[in-house]
C-alpha atoms as a PDB file:
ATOM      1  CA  UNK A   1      30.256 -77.160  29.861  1.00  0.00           C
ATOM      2  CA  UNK A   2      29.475 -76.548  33.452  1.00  0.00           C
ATOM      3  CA  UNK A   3      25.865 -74.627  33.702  1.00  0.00           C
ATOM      4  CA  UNK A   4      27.447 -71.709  35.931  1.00  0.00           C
ATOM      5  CA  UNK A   5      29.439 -70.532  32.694  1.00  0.00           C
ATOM      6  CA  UNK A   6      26.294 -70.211  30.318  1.00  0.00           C
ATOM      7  CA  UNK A   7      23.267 -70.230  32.863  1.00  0.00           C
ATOM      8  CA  UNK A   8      20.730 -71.748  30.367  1.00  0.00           C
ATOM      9  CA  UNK A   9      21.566 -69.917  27.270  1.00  0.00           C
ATOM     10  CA  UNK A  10      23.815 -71.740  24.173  1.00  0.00           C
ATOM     11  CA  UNK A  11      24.813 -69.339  21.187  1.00  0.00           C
ATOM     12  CA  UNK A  12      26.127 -70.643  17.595  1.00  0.00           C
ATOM     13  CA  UNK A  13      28.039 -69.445  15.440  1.00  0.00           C
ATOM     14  CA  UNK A  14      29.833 -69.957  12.163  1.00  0.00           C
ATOM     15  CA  UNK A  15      33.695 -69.692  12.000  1.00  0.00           C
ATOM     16  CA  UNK A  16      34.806 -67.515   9.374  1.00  0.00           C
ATOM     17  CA  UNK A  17      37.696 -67.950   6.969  1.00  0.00           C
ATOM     18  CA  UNK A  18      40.096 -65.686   8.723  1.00  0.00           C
ATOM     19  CA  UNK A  19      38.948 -68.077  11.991  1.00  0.00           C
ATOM     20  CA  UNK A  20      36.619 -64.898  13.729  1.00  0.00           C
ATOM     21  CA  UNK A  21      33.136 -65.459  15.214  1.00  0.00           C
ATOM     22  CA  UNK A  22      31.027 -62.981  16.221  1.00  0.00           C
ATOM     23  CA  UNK A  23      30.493 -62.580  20.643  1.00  0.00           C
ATOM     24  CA  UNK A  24      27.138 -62.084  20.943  1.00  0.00           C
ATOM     25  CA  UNK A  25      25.777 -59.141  22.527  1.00  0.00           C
ATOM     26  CA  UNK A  26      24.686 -60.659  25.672  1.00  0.00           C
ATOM     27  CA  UNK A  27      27.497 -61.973  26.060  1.00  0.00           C
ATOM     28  CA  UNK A  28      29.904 -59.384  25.591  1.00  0.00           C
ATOM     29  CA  UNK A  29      27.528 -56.935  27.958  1.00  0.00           C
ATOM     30  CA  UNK A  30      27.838 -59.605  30.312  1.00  0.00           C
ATOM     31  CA  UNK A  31      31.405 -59.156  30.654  1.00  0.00           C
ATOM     32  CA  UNK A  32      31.407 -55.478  30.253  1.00  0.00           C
ATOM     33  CA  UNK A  33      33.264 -55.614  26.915  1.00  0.00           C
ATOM     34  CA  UNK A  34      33.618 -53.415  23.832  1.00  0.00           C
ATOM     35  CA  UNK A  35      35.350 -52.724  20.654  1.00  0.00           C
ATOM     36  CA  UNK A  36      39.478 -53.358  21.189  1.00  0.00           C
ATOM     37  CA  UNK A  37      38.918 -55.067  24.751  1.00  0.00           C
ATOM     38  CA  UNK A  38      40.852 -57.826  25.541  1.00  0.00           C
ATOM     39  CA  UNK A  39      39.959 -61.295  26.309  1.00  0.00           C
ATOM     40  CA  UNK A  40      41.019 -64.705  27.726  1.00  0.00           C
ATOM     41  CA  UNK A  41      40.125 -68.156  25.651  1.00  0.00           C
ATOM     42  CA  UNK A  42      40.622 -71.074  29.255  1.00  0.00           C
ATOM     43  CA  UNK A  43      40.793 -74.726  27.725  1.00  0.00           C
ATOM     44  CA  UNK A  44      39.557 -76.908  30.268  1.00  0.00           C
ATOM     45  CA  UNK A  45      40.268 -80.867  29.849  1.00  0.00           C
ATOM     46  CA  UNK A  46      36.878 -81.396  28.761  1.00  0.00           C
ATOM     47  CA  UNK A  47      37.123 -79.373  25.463  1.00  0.00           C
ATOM     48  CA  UNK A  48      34.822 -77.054  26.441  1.00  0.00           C
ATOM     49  CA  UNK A  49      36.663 -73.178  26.040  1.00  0.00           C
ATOM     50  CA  UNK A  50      35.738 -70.306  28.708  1.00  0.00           C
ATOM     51  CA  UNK A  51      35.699 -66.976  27.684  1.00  0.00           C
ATOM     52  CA  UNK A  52      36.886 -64.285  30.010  1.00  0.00           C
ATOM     53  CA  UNK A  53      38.017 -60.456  30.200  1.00  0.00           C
ATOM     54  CA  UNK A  54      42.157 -60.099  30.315  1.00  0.00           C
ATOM     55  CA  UNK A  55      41.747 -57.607  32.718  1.00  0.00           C
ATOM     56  CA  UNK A  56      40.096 -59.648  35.398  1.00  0.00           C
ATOM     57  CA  UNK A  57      38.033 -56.810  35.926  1.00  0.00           C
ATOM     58  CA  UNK A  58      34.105 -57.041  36.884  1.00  0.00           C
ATOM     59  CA  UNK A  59      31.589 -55.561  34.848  1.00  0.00           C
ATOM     60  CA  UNK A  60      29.927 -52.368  36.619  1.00  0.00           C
ATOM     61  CA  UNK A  61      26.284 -53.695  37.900  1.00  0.00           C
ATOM     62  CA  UNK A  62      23.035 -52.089  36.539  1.00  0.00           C
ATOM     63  CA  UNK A  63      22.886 -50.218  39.880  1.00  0.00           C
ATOM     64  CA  UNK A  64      26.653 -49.290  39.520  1.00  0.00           C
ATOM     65  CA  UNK A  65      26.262 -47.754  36.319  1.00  0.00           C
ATOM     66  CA  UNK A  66      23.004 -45.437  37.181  1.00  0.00           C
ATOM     67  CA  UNK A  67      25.286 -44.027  40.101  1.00  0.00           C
ATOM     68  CA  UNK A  68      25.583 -40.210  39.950  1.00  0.00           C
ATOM     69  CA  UNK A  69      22.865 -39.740  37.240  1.00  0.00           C
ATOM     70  CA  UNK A  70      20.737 -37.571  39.253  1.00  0.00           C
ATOM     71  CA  UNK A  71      20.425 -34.137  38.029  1.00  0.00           C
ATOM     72  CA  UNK A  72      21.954 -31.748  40.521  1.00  0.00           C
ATOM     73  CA  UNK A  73      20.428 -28.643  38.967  1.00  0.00           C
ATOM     74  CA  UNK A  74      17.145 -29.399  41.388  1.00  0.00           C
ATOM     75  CA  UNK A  75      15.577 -29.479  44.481  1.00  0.00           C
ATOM     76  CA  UNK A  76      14.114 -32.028  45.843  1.00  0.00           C
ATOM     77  CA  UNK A  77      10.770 -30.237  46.215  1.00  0.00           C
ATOM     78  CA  UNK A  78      11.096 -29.529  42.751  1.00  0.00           C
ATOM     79  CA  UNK A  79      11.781 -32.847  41.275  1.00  0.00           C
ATOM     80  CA  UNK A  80       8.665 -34.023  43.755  1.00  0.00           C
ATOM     81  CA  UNK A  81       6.778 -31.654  41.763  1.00  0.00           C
ATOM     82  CA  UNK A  82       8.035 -32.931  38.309  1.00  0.00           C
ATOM     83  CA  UNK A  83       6.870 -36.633  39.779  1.00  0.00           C
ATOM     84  CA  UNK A  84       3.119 -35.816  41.252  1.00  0.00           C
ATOM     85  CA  UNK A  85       3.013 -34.112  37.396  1.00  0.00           C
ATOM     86  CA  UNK A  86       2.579 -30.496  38.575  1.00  0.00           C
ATOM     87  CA  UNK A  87       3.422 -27.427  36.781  1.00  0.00           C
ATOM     88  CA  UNK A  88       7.397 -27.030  36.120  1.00  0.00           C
ATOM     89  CA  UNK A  89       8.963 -24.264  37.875  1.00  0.00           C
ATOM     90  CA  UNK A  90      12.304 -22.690  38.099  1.00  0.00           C
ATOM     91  CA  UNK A  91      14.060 -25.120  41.133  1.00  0.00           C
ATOM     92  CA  UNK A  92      14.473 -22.183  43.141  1.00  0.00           C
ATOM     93  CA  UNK A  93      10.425 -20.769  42.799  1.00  0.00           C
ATOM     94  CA  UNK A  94       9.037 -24.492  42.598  1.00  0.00           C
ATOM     95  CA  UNK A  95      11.172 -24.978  46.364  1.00  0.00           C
ATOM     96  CA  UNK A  96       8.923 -22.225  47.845  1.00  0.00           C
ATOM     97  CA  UNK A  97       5.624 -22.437  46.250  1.00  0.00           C
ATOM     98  CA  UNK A  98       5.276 -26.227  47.680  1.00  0.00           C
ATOM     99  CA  UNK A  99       5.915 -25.578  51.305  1.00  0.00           C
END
């Protein structure tokens, strides 16, 4: 199998009697899927077998899936408060204490 489907890593598994294997978890984090996602098997002519979402859809990045995490309950004097460890006020006190 061509190295730019697997980068490095080779996973085993044993074929059950109803013909199931488990998808490892890298691999189905990878492709961004969960319990009752679809996917695609692709046969190529050299018997190897690609595994891909149905969907075609990309997996969210690790930077796509922090996006619009920040708390919007406080200022930003506050929260650079919180991060030089000082003493936790209200947002609205801890904005006019610090200037």
């Amino acid at each position: 199998m061509p190295e730019e489907y697997y980068k490095g890593a080779c996973y085993g598994d044993t074929v059950t009697a109803k013909g199931q294997v488990t998808i490892p978890q890298s691999v189905r984090d990878m492709l961004g899927i969960a319990p009752g996602s679809k996917v695609d098997f692709h046969c190529a002519p050299d018997g190897s077998v690609v595994l891909t979402r149905a969907d075609k859809k990309r997996p969210a990045s690790r930077f796509e899936k922090l996006r619009g995490h920040a708390d919007k309950g406080l200022h930003t004097d506050a929260i650079m408060a919180l991060t030089r460890g000082e003493k936790a006020h209200s947002s609205a006190r801890a904005g006019s204490a610090l200037r």
